[in-house]
Protein backbone atom coordinates (compact mmCIF):
# COMPACT_ATOMS: atom_id res chain seq x y z
CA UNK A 1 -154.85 -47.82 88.66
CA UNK A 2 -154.72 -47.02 92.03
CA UNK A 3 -155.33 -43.18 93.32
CA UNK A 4 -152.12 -41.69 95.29
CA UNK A 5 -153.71 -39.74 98.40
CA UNK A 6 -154.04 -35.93 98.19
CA UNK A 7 -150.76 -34.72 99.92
CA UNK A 8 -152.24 -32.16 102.27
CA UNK A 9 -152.41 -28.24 101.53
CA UNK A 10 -149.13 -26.25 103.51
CA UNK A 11 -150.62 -23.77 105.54
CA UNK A 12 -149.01 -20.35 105.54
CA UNK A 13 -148.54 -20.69 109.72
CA UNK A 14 -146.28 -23.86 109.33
CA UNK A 15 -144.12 -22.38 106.03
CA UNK A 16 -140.95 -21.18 107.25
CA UNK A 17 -139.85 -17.46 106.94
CA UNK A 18 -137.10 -16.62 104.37
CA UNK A 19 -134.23 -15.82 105.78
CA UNK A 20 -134.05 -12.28 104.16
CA UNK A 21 -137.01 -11.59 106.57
CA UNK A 22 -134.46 -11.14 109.41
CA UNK A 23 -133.36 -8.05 110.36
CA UNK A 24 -129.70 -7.68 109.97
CA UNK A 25 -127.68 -5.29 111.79
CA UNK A 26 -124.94 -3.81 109.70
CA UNK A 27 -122.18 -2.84 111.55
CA UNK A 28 -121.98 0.89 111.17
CA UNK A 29 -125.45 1.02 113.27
CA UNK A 30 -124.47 -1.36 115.92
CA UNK A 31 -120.93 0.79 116.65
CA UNK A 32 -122.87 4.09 116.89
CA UNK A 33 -126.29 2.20 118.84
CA UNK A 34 -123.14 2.08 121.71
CA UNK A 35 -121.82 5.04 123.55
CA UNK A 36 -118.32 6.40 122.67
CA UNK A 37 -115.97 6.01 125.14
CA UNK A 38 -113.28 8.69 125.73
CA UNK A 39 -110.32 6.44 126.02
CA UNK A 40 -107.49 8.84 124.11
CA UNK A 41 -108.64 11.75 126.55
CA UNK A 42 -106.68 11.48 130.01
CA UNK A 43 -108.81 11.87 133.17
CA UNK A 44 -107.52 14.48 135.67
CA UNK A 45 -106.52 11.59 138.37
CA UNK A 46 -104.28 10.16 135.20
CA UNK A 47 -102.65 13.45 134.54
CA UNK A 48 -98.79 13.44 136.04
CA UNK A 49 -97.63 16.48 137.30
CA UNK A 50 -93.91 16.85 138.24
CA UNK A 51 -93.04 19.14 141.13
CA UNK A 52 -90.04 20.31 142.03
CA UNK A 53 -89.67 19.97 145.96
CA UNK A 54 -87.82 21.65 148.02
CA UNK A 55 -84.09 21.12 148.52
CA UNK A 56 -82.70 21.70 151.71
CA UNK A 57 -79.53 23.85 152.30
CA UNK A 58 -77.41 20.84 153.75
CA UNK A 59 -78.32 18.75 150.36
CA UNK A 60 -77.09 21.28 147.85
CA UNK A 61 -73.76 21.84 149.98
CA UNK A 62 -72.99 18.25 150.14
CA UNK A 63 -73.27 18.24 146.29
CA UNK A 64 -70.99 20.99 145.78
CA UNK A 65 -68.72 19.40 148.43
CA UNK A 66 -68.45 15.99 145.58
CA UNK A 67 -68.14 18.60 142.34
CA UNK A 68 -65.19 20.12 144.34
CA UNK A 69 -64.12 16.87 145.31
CA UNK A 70 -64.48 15.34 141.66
CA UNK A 71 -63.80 18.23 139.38
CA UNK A 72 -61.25 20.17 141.59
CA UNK A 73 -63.53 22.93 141.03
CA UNK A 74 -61.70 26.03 142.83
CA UNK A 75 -64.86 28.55 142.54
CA UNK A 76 -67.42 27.89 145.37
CA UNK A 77 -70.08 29.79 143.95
CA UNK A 78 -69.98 28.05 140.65
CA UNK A 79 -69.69 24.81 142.38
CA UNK A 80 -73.33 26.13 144.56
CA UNK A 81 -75.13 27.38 141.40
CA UNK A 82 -74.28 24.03 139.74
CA UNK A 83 -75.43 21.64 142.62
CA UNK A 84 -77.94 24.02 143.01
CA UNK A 85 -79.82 23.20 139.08
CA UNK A 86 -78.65 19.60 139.52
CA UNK A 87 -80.67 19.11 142.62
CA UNK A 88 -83.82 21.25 141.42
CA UNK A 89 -83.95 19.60 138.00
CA UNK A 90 -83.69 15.72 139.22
């Protein structure tokens, strides 16, 4: 009978490591490893702020020139106050 050669010894440097020996991230540390970002806060160059501006005289009598005009409106002042808190509220 003939001998089969010895098949050589594996050496512990060439053995491969398990795959458990990884380390695995889960993913609750890797979202708090990064910074939060504030995106639901608004920055104050994103806030909108609505200001009323300034309506001239000759604007809010040419409006309650048209309500005269297109209601037949017969009380001036009414017809002033009312152009008036149309042109300040736009």
């Amino acid at each position: 009978m003939t001998e089969k050669p010895a098949k050589p010894a594996k050496s512990a440097k060439s053995a491969k490591p398990a795959k458990s020996a990884k380390p695995v991230k889960s993913a609750k540390l890797a979202k708090s490893a990064k910074p939060a970002k504030s995106a639901d806060k608004p920055t104050a160059s994103s806030k909108r702020t609505t200001r009323q501006r300034k309506v001239s005289h000759d604007e809010i009598a040419e409006r309650a020139y048209f309500i005269h005009i297109e209601e037949g409106g017969c009380d001036a002042l009414e017809n002033w106050l009312r152009a008036e808190r149309e042109l300040t509220s736009a």
